[in-house]
Protein backbone atom coordinates (compact mmCIF):
# COMPACT_ATOMS: atom_id res chain seq x y z
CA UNK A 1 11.73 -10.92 -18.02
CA UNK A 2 14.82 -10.46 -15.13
CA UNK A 3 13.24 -6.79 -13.52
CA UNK A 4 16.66 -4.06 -12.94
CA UNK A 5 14.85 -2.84 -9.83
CA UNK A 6 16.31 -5.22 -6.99
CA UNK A 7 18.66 -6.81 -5.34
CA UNK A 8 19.83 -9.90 -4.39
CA UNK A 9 19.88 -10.95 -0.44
CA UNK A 10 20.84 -14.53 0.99
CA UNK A 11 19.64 -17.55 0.53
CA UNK A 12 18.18 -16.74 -2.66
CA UNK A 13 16.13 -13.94 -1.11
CA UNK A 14 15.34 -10.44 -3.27
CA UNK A 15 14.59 -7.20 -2.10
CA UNK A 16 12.30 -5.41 -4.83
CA UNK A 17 13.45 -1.71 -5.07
CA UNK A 18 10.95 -0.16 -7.83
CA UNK A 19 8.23 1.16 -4.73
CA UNK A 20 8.53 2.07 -1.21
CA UNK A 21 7.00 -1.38 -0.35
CA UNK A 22 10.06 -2.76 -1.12
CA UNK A 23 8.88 -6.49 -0.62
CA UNK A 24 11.88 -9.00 0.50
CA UNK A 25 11.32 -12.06 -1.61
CA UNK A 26 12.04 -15.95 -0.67
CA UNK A 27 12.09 -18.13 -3.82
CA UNK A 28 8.56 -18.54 -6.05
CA UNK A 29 7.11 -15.51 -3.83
CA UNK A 30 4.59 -12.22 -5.73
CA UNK A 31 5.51 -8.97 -4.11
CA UNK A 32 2.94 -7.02 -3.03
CA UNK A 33 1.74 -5.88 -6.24
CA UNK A 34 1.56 -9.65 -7.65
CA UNK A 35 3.28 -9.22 -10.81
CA UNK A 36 6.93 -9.43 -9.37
CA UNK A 37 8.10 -12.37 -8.36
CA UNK A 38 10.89 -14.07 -7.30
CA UNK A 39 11.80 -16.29 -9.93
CA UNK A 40 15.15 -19.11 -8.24
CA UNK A 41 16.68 -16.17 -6.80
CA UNK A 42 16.51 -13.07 -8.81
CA UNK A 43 13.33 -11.14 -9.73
CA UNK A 44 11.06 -11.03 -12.88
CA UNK A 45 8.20 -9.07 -13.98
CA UNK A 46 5.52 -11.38 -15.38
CA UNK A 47 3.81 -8.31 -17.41
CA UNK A 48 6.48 -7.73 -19.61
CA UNK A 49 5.13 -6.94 -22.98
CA UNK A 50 1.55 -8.03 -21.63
CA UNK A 51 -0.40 -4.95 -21.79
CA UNK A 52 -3.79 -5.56 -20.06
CA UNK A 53 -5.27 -2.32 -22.12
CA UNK A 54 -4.07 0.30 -24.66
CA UNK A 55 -6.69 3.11 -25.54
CA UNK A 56 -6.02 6.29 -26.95
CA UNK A 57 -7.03 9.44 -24.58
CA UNK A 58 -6.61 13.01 -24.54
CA UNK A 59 -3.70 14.20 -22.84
CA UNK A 60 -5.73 16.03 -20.78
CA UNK A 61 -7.41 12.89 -19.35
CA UNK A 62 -4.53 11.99 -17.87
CA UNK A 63 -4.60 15.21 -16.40
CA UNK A 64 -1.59 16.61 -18.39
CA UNK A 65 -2.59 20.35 -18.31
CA UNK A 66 0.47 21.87 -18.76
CA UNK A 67 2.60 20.39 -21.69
CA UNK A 68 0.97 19.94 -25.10
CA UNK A 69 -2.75 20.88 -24.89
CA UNK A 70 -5.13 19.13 -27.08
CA UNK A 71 -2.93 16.02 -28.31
CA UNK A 72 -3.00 12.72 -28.30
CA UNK A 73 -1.12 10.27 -25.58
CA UNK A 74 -1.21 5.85 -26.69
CA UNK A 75 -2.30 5.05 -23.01
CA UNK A 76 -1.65 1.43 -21.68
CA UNK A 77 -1.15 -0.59 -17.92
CA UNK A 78 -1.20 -3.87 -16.98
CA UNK A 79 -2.26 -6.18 -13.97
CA UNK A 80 -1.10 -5.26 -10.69
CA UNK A 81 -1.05 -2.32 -8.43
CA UNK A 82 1.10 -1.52 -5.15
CA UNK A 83 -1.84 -0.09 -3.75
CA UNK A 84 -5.16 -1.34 -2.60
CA UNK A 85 -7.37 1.51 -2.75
CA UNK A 86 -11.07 0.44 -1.76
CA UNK A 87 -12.35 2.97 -4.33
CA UNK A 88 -10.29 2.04 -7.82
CA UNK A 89 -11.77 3.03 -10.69
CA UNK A 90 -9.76 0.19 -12.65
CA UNK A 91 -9.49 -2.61 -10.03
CA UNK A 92 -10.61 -5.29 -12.58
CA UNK A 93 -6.91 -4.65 -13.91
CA UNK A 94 -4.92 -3.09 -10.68
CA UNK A 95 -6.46 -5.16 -8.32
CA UNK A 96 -5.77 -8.44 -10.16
CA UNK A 97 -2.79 -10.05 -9.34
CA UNK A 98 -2.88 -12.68 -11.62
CA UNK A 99 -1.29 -12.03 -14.73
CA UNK A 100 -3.27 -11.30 -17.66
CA UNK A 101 -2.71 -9.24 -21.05
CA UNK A 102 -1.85 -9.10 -25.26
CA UNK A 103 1.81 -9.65 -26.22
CA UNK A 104 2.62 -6.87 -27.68
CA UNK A 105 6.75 -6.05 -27.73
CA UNK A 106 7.93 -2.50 -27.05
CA UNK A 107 8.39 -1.73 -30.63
CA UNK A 108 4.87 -2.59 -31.58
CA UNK A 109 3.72 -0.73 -29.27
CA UNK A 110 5.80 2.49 -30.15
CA UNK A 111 4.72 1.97 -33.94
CA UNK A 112 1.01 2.01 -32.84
CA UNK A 113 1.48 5.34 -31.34
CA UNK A 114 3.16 6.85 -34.05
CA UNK A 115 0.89 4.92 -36.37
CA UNK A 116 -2.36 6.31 -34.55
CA UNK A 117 -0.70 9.82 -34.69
CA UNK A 118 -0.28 10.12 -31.59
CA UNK A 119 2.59 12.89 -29.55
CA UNK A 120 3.62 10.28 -26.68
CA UNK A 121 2.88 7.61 -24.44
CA UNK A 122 1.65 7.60 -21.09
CA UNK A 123 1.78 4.46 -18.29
CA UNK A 124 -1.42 4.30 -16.35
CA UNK A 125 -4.72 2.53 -15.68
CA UNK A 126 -2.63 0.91 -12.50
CA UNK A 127 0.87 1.71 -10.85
CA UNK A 128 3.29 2.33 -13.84
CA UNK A 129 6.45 1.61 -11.26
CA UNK A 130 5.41 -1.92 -10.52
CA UNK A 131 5.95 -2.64 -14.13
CA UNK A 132 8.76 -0.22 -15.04
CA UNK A 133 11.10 -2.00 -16.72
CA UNK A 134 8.47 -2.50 -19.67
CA UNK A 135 7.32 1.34 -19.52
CA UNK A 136 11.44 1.75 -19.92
CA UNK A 137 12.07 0.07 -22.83
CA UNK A 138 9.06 1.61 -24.57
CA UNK A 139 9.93 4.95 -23.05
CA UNK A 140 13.67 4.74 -24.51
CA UNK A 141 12.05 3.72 -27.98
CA UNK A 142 9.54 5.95 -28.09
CA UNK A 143 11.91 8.84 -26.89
CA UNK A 144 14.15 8.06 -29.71
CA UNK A 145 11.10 8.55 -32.38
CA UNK A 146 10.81 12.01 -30.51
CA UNK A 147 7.55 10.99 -28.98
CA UNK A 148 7.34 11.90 -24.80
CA UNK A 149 6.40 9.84 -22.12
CA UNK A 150 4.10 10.08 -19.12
CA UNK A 151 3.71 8.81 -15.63
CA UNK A 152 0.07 8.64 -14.20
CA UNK A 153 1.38 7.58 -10.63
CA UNK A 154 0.62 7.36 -7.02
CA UNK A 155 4.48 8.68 -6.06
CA UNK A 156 5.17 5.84 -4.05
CA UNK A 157 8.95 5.09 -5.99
CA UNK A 158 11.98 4.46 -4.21
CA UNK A 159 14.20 7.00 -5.43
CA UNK A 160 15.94 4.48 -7.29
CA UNK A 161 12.87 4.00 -9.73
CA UNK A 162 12.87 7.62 -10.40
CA UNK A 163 16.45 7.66 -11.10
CA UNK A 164 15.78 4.53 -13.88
CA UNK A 165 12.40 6.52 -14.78
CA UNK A 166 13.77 9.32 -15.55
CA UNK A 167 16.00 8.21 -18.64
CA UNK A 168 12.56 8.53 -20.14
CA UNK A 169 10.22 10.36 -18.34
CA UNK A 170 9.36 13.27 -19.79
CA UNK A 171 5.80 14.25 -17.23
CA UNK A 172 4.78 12.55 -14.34
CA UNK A 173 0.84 13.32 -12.80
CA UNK A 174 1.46 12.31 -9.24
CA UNK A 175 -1.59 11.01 -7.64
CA UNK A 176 -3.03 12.21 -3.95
CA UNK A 177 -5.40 10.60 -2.45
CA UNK A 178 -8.04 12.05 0.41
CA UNK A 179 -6.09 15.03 0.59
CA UNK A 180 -2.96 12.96 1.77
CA UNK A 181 -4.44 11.93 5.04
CA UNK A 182 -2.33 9.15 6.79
CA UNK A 183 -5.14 7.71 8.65
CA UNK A 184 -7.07 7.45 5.08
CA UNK A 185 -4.04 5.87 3.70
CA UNK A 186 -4.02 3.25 6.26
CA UNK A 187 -7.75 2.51 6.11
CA UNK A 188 -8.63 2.73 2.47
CA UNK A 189 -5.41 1.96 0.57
CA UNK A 190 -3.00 -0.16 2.91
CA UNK A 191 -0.11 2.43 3.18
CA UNK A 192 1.14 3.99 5.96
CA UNK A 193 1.70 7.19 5.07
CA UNK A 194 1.30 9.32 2.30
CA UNK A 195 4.99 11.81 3.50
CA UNK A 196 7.59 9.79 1.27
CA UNK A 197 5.38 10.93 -1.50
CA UNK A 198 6.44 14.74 -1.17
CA UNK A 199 9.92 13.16 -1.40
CA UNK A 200 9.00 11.56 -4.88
CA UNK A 201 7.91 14.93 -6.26
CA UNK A 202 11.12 16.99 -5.11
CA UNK A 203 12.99 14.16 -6.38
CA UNK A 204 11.28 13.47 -10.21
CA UNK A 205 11.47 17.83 -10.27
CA UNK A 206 15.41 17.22 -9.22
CA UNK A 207 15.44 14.76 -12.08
CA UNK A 208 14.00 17.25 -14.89
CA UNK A 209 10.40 15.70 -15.13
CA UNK A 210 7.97 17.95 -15.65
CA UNK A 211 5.25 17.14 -12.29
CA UNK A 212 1.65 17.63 -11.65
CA UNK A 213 -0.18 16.91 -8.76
CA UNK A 214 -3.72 15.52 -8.39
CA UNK A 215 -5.77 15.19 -5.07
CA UNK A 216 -8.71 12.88 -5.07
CA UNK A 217 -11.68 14.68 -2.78
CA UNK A 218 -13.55 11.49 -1.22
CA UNK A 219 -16.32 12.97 0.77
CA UNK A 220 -17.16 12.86 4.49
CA UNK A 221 -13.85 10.07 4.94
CA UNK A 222 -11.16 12.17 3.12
CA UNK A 223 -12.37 15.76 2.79
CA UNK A 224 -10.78 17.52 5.77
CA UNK A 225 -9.69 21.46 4.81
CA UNK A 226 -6.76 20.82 7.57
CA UNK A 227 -5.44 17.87 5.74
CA UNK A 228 -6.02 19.64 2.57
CA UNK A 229 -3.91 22.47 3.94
CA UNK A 230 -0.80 20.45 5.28
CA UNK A 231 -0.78 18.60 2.23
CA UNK A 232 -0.92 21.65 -0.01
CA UNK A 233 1.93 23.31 2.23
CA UNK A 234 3.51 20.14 1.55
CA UNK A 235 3.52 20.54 -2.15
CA UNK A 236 4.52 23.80 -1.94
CA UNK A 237 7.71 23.76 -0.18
CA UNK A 238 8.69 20.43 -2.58
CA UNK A 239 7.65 22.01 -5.42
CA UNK A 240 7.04 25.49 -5.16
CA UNK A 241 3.47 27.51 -6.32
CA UNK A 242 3.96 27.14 -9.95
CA UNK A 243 2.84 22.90 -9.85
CA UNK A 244 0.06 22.40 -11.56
CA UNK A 245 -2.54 21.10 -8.89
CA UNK A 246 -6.39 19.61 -9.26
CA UNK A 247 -8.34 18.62 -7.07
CA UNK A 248 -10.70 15.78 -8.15
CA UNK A 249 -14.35 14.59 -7.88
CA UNK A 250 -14.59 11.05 -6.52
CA UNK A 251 -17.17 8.78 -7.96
CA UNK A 252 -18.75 6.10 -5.98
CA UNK A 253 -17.11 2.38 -7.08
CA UNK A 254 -15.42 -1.03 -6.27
CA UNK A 255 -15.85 -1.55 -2.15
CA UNK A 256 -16.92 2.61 -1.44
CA UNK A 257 -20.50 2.41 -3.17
CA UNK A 258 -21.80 3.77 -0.29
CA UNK A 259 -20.46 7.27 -0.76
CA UNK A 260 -21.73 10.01 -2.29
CA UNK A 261 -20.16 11.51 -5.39
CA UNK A 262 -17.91 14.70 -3.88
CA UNK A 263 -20.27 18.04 -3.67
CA UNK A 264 -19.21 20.88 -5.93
CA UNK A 265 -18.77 23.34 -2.79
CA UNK A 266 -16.25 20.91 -1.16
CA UNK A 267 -14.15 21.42 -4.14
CA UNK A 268 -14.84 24.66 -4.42
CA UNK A 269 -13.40 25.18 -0.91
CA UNK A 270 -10.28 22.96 -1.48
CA UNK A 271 -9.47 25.45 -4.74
CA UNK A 272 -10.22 28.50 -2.51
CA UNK A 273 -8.03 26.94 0.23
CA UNK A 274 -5.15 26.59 -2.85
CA UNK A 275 -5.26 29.96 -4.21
CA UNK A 276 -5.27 31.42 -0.37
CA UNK A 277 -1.87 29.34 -0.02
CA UNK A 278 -0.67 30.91 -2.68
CA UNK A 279 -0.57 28.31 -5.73
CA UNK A 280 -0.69 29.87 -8.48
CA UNK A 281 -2.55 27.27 -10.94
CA UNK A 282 -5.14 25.42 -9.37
CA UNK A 283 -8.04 23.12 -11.18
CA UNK A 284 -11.23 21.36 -10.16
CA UNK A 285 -11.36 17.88 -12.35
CA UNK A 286 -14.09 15.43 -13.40
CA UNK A 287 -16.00 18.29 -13.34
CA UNK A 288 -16.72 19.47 -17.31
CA UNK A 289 -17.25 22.62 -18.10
CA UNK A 290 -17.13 24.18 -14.49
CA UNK A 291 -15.17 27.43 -14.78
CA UNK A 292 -11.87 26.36 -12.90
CA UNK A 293 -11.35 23.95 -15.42
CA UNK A 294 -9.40 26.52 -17.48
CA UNK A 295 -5.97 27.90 -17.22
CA UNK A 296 -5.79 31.78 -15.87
CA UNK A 297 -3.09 33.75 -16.05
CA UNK A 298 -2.03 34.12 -12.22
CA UNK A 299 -0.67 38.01 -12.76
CA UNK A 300 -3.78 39.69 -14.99
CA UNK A 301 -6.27 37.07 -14.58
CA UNK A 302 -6.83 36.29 -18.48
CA UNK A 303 -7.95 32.53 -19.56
CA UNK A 304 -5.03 31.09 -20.94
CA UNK A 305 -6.54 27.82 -21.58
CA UNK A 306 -10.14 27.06 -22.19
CA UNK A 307 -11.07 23.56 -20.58
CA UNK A 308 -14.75 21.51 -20.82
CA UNK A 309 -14.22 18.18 -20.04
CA UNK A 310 -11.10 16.72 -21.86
CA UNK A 311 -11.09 18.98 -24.91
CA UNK A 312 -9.05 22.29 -24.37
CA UNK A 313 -8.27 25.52 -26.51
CA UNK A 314 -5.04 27.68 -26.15
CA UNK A 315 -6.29 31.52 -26.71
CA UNK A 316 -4.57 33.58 -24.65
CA UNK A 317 -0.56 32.05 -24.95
CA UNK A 318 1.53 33.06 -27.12
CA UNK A 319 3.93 30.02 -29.17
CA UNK A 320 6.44 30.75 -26.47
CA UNK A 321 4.06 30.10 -23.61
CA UNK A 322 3.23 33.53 -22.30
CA UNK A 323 0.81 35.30 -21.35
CA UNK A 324 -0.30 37.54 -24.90
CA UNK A 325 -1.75 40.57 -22.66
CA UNK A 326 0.76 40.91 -19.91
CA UNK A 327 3.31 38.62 -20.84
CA UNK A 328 3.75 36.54 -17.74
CA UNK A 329 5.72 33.54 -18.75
CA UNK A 330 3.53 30.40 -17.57
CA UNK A 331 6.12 27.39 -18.39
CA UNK A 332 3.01 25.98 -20.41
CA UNK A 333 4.50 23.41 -23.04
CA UNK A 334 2.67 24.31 -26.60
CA UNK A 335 2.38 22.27 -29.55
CA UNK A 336 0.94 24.37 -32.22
CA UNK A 337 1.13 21.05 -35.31
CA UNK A 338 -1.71 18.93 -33.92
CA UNK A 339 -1.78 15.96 -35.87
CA UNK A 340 -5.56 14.90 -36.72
CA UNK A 341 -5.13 11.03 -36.77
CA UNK A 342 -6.71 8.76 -34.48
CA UNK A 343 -10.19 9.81 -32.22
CA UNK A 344 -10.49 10.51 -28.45
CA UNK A 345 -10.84 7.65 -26.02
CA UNK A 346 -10.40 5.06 -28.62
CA UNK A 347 -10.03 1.97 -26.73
CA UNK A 348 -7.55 -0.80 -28.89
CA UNK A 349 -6.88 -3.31 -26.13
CA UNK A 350 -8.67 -3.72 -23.29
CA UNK A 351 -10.27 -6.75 -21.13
């Protein structure tokens, strides 16, 4: 399948413009990510329609906390990744560069989710940009059947991907990693900074999608409180206090077995840190049933949003989204119709 994102140089030469890699392709040549390629002088994606695996999770998995609590998102990804983080979670699929997968067409996979019952789609597992053309035609199908669509993404787009992204795009859960740290971008991922990322929230914001940030805590290589605080600063002035942000416990895998899982009171610190800066909803994630799990109103202090794990309960918002004691509005997206089909974490496809 011919990708949109590119274009075409001399001598048969591509430049890919869905990340900010942008690899300049000779003829037969992967980019970066491995599933791009030049194919005689333009570019193709090799995991078109070639899902690697399709599960059904929570939306709060994703972590979606702030638009539809307690439904269901159709989940998928395929092989590839632009990144080469040294601690993924999913590297048997991100990290392979060979392409592997289940045909399944756009349509099919839009009639699964409705099928399954479920209220949208989200791209994930690895990099949804490196195969965005796919998550597009999905997204436009499934946006037609009223269903929404979800980014799980590091925010390393050109601009130009979150232009085409966001014909569709309804969320997008942008990714941090070591609390943004260049010199931990460099070391454990293989990018050389983590600053155009501040870029892709202000843009995806500029473009309507509804953001939230995440910030993986690795401990004693990507833990610093002063790179915590620039990056939250960061965030701020892109996006101002009202972004949904969570900071998240790392768990030892792939080449970083030799860390410890992040301590509670490091977290505990980075949300004190958050709330000091002024952010108004902060979370600590893989973390179930710790108390900042929940959603509190920021003006009286009342749970909005009871958390434990993946499963959530909306008691104190009212249909509109505000708060039902003082009436502060939180720009919470409810659904108050959840439709019972399908189970948690069901996986369908997956290698």
């Amino acid at each position: 399948m011919e990708a949109v994102l590119y274009t075409k140089d001399r001598d048969q030469r591509v430049t890919c413009t869905a990340c900010l890699r942008r690899c300049r392709l000779g003829p037969g040549q992967p980019g970066f990510c491995g599933i791009r390629v030049n194919s005689g002088g333009k570019l193709d994606l090799l995991t078109y329609s070639m899902p690697y695996s399709i599960q059904i999770d929570p939306i709060e998995k994703k972590p979606v906390l702030h638009m539809l609590p307690g439904t269901r998102i159709l989940s998928l990804g395929t092989t590839g990744c632009n990144y080469a983080c040294q601690y993924c979670q999913n590297y048997s699929m991100s990290q392979r560069k060979d392409v592997q997968g289940t045909r399944i067409e756009p349509r099919e996979i839009v009639k699964l989710a409705i099928e399954l019952g479920c209220s949208g789609i989200a791209y994930t597992y690895n990099e949804p940009t490196v195969f965005m053309e796919f998550a597009h035609d999905v997204g436009m199908l499934a946006k037609e059947k009223g269903l929404i669509n979800i980014f799980v993404s590091n925010g390393y787009e050109t601009p130009e991907a979150i232009e085409y992204a966001s014909t569709f795009l309804d969320s997008m859960t942008i990714d941090f990693k070591g609390n943004a740290g260049n010199a931990f971008y460099r070391k454990y991922i293989s990018v050389p900074s983590a600053d155009p990322i501040f870029d892709t929230i202000e843009k995806a914001i500029t473009e309507g999608i509804h953001v939230e940030v995440t910030d993986l805590v690795v401990p004693e290589v990507g833990d610093s409180l002063e790179d915590a605080r620039s990056m939250i600063r960061k965030i701020k002035a892109k996006a101002g206090t009202s972004v949904p942000l969570s900071f998240l416990r790392f768990h030892p895998d792939y080449k970083m077995m030799n860390l410890p899982s992040t301590p509670l009171n490091t977290l505990e610190m980075h949300y004190a840190l958050a709330k000091e800066e002024g952010m108004q909803f902060v979370y600590l994630g893989n973390i179930p049933g710790h108390v900042n799990e929940s959603t509190y109103c920021p003006v009286c202090g009342s749970m909005l949003i009871y958390r434990n794990g993946f499963s959530s309960d909306v008691r104190g918002l009212d249909k509109n989204g505000n708060c039902k004691k003082c009436g502060f509005s939180s720009g919470i997206v409810l659904r108050y119709k959840p439709n019972k089909a399908g189970s948690l974490s069901t996986s369908i496809l997956t290698r």
